[in-house]
Protein backbone atom coordinates (compact mmCIF):
# COMPACT_ATOMS: atom_id res chain seq x y z
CA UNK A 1 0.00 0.00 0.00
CA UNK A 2 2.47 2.75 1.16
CA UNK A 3 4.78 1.26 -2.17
CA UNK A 4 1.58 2.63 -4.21
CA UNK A 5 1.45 5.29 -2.59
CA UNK A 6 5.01 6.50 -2.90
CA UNK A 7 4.60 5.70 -6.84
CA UNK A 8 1.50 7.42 -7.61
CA UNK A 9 3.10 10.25 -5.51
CA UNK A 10 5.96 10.40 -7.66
CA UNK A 11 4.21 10.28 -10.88
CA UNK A 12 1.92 13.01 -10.14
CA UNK A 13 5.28 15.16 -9.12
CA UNK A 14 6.55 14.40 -12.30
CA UNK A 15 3.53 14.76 -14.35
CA UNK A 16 3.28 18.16 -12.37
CA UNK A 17 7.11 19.21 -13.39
CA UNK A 18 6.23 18.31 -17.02
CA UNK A 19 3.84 20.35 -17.32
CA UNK A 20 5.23 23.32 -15.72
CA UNK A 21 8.13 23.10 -17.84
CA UNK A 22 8.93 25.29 -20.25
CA UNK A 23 8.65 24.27 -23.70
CA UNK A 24 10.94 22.15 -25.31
CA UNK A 25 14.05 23.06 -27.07
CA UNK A 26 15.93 20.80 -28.72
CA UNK A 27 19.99 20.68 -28.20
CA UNK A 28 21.91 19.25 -30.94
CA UNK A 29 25.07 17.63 -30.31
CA UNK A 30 28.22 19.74 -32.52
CA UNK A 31 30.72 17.66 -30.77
CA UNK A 32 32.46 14.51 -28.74
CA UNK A 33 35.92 14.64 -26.99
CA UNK A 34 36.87 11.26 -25.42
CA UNK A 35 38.60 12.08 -22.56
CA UNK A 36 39.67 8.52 -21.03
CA UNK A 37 39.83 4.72 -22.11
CA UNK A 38 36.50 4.04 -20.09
CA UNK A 39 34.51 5.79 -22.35
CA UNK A 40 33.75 9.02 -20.69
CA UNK A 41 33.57 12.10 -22.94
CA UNK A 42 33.27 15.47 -23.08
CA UNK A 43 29.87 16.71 -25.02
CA UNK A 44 29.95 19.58 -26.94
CA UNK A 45 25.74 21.14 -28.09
CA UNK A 46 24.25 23.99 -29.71
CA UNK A 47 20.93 25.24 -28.77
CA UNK A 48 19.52 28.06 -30.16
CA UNK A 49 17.51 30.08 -27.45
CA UNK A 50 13.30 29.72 -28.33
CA UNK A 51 12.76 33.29 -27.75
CA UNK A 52 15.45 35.17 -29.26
CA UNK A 53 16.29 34.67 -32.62
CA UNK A 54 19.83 34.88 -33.90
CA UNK A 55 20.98 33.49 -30.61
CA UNK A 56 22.40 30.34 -30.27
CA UNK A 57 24.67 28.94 -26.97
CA UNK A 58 26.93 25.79 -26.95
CA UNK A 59 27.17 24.11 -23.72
CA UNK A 60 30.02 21.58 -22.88
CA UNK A 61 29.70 19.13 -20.27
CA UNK A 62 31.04 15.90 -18.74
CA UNK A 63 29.10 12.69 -20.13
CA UNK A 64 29.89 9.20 -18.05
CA UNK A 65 30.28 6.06 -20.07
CA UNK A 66 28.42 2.91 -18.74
CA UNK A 67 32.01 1.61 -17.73
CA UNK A 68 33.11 4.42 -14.86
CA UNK A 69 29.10 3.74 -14.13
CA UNK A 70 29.91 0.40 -13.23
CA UNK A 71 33.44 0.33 -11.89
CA UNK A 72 32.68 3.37 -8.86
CA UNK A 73 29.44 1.75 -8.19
CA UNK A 74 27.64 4.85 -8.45
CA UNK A 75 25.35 4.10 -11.47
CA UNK A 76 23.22 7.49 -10.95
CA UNK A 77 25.42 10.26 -10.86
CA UNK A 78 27.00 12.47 -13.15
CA UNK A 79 29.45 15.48 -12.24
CA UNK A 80 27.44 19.15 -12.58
CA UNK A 81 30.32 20.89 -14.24
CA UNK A 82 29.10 22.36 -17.38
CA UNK A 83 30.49 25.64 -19.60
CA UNK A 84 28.71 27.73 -21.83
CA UNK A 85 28.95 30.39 -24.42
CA UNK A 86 26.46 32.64 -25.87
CA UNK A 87 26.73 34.47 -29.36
CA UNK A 88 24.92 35.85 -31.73
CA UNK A 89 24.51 34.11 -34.83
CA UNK A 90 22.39 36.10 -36.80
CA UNK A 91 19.94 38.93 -36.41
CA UNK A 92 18.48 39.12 -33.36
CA UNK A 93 14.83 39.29 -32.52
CA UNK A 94 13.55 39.23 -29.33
CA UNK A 95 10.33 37.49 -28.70
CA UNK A 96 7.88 37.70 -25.38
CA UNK A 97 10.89 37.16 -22.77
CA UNK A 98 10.91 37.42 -19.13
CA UNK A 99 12.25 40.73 -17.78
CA UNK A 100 12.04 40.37 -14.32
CA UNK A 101 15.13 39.94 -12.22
CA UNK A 102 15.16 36.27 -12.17
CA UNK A 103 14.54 35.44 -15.95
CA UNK A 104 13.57 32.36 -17.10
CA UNK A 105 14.70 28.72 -17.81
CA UNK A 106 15.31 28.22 -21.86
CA UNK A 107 16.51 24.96 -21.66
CA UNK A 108 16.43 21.97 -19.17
CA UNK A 109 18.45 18.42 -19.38
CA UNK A 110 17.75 15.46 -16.63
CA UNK A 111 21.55 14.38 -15.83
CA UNK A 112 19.91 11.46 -12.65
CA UNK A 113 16.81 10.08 -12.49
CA UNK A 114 15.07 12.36 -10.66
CA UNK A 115 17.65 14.36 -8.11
CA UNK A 116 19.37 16.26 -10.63
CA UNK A 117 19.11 18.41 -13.85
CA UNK A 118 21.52 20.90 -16.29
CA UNK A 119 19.74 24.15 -16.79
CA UNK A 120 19.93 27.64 -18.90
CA UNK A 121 18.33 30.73 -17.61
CA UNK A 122 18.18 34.07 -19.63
CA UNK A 123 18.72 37.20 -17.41
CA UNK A 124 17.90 40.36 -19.47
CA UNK A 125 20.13 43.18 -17.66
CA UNK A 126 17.98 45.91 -19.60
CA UNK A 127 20.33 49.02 -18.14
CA UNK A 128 23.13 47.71 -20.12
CA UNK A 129 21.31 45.95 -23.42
CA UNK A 130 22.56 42.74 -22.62
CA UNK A 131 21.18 39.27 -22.56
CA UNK A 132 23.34 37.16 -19.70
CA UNK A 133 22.96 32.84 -20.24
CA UNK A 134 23.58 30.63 -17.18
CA UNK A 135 24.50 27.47 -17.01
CA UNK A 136 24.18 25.58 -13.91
CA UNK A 137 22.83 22.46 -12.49
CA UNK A 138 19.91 21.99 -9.80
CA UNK A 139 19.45 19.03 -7.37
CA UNK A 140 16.52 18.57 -5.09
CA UNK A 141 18.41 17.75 -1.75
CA UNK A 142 21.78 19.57 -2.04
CA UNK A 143 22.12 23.02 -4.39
CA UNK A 144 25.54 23.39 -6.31
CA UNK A 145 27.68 26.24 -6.69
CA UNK A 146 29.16 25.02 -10.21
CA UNK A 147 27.98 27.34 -13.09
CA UNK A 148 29.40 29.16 -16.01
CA UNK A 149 28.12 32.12 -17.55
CA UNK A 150 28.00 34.48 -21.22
CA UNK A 151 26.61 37.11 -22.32
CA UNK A 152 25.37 38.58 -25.79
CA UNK A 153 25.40 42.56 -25.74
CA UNK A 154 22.24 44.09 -27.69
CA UNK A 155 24.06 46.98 -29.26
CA UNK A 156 24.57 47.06 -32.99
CA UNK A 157 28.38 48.28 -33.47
CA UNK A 158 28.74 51.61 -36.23
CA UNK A 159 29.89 51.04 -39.71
């Protein structure tokens, strides 16, 4: 009973955090670095931000192979460390963004079952006509201080 319990409770959470979710944007993988003989690598994606065209950011992050899985016995974890960089790649329009002081989420990527997930907010800093990405990772019990960030100024350069 209480094993029911605990499941249903868990689905509705995540039926409740898929829906609340912003909507989907796709990352597409650019590039692979193997880093060891285990199989870990290093992956390299482009995603182009849903609400302002003519931006696209390339995060890089630390992806464990199903051997370092299995030799440290820890199956469901994966480092947070992740790096980003923002730039514009063609002419930007900006849609119906957030403008409040904690932006919003543009992109979201499970990296554990349920405990943890890689994330990219959009801060607009208005004052200086700058869009600021950051990367960073989230985790229900314990918050992490690893996080990169970039920034793609607004102002169009004379010439």
């Amino acid at each position: 009973m209480l094993r029911h319990a605990l499941a249903v409770s868990t689905a509705a959470a995540l039926t409740a955090a898929t829906l609340a979710a912003p909507s989907p944007v796709t990352a597409e993988e650019v590039g692979k670095v193997g880093v060891d003989w285990l199989g870990n690598d290093i992956l390299i994606e482009a995603i182009p931000d849903p609400e302002v065209q003519g931006v696209t950011c390339h995060i890089a992050y630390f992806d464990r192979s199903v051997i370092d899985r299995l030799r440290k016995g820890n199956w469901f974890e994966d480092p947070s460390n992740a790096s980003i960089a923002c730039r514009q790649t063609g002419p930007i329009v900006i849609g119906d963004i957030d403008r409040s002081e904690d932006g919003e989420e543009v992109f979201r990527q499970r990296r554990s079952i349920i405990l943890k997930s890689l994330r990219i907010k959009r801060i607009f800093d208005e004052q200086n006509q700058t869009l600021i990405y950051l990367v960073h990772a989230r985790e229900l019990t314990e918050g992490s201080a690893k996080m990169s960030i970039s920034t793609v100024p607004l102002y169009q350069p004379n010439g």
